[in-house]
C-alpha atoms as a PDB file:
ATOM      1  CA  UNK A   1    -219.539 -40.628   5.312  1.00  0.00           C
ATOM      2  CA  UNK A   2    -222.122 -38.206   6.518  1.00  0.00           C
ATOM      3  CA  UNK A   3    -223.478 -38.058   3.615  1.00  0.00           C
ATOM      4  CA  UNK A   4    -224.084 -41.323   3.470  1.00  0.00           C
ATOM      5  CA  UNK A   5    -225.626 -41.941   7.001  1.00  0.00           C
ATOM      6  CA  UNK A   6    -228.279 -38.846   5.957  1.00  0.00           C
ATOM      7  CA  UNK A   7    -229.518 -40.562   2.636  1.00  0.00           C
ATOM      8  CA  UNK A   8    -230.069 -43.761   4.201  1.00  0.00           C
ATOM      9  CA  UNK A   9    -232.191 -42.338   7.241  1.00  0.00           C
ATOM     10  CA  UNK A  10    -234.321 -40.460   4.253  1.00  0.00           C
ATOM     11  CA  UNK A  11    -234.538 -43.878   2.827  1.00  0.00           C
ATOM     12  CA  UNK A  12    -236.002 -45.904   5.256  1.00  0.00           C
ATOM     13  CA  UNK A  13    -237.864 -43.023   6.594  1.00  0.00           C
ATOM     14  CA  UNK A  14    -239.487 -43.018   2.784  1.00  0.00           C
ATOM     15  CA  UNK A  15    -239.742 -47.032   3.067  1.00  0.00           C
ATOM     16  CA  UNK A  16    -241.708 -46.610   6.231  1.00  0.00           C
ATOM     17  CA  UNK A  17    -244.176 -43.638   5.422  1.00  0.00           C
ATOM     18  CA  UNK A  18    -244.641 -45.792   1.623  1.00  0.00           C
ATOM     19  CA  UNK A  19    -245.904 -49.061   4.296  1.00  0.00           C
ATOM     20  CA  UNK A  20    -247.635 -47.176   6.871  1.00  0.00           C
ATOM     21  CA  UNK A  21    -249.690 -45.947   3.544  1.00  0.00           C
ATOM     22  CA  UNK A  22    -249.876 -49.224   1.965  1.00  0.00           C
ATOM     23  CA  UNK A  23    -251.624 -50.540   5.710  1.00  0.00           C
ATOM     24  CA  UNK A  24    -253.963 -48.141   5.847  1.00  0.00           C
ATOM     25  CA  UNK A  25    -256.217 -48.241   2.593  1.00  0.00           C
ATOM     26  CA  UNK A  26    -258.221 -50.789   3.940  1.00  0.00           C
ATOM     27  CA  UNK A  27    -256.514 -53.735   1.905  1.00  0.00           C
ATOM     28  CA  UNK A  28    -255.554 -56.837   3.959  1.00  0.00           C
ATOM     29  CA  UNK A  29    -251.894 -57.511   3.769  1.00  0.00           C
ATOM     30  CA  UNK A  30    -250.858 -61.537   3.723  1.00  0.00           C
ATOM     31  CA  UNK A  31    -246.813 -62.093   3.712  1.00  0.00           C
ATOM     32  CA  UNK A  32    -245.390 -64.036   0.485  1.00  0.00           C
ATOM     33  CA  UNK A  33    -245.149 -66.915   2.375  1.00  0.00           C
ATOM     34  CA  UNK A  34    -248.861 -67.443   2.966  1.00  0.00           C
ATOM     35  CA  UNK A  35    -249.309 -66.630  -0.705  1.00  0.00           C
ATOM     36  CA  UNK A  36    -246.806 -69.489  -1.407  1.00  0.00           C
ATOM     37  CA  UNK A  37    -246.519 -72.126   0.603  1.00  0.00           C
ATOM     38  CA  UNK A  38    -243.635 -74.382   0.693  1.00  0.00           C
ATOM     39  CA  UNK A  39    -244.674 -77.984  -0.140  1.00  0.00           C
ATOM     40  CA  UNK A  40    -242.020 -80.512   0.337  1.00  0.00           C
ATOM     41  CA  UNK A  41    -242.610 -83.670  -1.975  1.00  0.00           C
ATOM     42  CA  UNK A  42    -243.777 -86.977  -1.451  1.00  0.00           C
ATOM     43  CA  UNK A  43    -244.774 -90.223  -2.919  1.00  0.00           C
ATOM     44  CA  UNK A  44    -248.150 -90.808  -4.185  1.00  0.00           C
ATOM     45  CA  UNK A  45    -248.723 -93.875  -2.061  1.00  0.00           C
ATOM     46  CA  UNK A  46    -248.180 -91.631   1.034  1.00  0.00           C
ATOM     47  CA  UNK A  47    -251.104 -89.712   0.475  1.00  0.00           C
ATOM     48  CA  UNK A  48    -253.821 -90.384   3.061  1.00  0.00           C
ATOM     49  CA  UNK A  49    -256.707 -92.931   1.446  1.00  0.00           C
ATOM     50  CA  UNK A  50    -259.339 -90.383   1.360  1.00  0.00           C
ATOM     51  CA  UNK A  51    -257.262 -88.326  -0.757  1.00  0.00           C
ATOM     52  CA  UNK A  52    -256.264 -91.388  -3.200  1.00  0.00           C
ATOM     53  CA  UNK A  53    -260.321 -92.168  -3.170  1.00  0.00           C
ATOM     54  CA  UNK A  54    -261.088 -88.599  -3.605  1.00  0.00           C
ATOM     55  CA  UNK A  55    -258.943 -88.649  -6.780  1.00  0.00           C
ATOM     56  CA  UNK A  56    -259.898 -91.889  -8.495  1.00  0.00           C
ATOM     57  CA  UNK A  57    -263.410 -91.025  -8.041  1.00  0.00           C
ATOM     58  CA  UNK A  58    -263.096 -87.228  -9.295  1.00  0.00           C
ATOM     59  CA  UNK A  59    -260.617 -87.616 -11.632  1.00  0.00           C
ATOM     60  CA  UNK A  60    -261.034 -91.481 -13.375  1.00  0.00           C
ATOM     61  CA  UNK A  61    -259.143 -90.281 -16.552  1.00  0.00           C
ATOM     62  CA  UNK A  62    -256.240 -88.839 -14.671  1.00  0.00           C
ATOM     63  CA  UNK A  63    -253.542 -90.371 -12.247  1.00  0.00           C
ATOM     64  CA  UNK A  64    -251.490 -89.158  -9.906  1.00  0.00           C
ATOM     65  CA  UNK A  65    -247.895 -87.747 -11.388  1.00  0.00           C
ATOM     66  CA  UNK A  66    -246.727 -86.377  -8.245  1.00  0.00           C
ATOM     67  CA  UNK A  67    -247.547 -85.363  -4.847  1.00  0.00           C
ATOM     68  CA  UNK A  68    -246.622 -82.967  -1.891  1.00  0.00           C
ATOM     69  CA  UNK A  69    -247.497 -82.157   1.479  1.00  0.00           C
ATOM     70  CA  UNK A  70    -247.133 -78.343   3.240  1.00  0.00           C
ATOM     71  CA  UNK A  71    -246.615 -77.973   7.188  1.00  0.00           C
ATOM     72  CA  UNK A  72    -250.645 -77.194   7.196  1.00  0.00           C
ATOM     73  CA  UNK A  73    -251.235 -80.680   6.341  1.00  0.00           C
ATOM     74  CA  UNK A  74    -252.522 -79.821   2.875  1.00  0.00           C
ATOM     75  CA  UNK A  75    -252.330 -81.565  -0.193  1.00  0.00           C
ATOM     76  CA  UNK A  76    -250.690 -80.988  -3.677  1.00  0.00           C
ATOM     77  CA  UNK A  77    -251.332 -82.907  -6.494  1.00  0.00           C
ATOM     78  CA  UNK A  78    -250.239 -83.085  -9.860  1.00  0.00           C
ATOM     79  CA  UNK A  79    -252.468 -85.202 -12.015  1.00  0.00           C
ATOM     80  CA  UNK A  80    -251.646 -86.554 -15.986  1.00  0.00           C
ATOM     81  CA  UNK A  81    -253.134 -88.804 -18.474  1.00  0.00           C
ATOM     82  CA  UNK A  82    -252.250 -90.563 -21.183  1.00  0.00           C
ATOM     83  CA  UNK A  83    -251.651 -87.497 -23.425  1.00  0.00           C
ATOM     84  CA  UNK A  84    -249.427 -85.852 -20.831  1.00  0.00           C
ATOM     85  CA  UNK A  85    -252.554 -83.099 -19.936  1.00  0.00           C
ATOM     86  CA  UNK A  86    -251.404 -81.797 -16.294  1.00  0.00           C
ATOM     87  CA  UNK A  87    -254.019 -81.139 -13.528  1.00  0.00           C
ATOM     88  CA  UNK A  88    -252.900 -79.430 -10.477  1.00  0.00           C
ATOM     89  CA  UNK A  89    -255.670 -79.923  -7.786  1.00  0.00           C
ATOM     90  CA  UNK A  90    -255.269 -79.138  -3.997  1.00  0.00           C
ATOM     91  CA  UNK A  91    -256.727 -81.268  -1.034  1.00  0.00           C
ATOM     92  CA  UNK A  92    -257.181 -81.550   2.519  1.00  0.00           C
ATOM     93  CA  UNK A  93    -255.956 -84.345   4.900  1.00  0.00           C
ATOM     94  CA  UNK A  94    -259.379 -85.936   4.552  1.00  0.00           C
ATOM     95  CA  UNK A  95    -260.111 -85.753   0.642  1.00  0.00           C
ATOM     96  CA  UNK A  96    -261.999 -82.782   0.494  1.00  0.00           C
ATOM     97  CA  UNK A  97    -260.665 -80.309  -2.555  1.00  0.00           C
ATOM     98  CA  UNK A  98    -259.623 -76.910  -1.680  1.00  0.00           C
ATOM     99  CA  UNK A  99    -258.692 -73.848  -3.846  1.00  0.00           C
ATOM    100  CA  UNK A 100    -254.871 -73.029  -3.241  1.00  0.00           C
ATOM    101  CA  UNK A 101    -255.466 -69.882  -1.169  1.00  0.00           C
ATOM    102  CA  UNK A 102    -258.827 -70.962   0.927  1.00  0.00           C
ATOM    103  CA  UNK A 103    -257.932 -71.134   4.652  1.00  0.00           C
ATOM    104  CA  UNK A 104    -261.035 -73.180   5.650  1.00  0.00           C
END
């Protein structure tokens, strides 16, 4: 049991001096969650109107497959033609396209 209680304070001792390295080399840390955010689905007829007009006038070939919306207010959008070629384009609340990980 002691035994036991020893290796795990080693461990997270390890876990913390391996962080407290990681923070300190200058790189900016972001959680997974920002990475990925969650986007719940919707229908394509909720999108807002700039968005629809934003695709129709980028996109003429393509039309909208599916949609989602993340707790930002951003925009997913999975676009298809007739041949089944998938575009996956990202947008703000008032049509303007944005690349997945851009916080402006």
């Amino acid at each position: 049991m002691i035994v036991a209680i020893v290796v795990s304070i080693f461990s997270a001792q390890g876990t913390l001096a391996q962080d407290e390295l990681v923070e300190n080399d200058g790189f900016e840390l972001r959680s997974y969650e920002y990475e990925q955010q969650e986007y719940a689905e919707i229908r394509a007829y909720e999108l807002p109107m700039s968005v629809q007009n934003s695709a129709i006038k980028d996109f003429e070939n393509l039309r909208t497959y599916k949609a989602y919306i993340s707790k930002d207010n951003t925009y997913k959008i999975v676009l298809k033609d007739k041949d089944n070629y998938t575009k996956v384009v990202f947008a703000s609340a008032n049509g303007e396209w944005i690349k997945p990980n851009d916080k402006s």
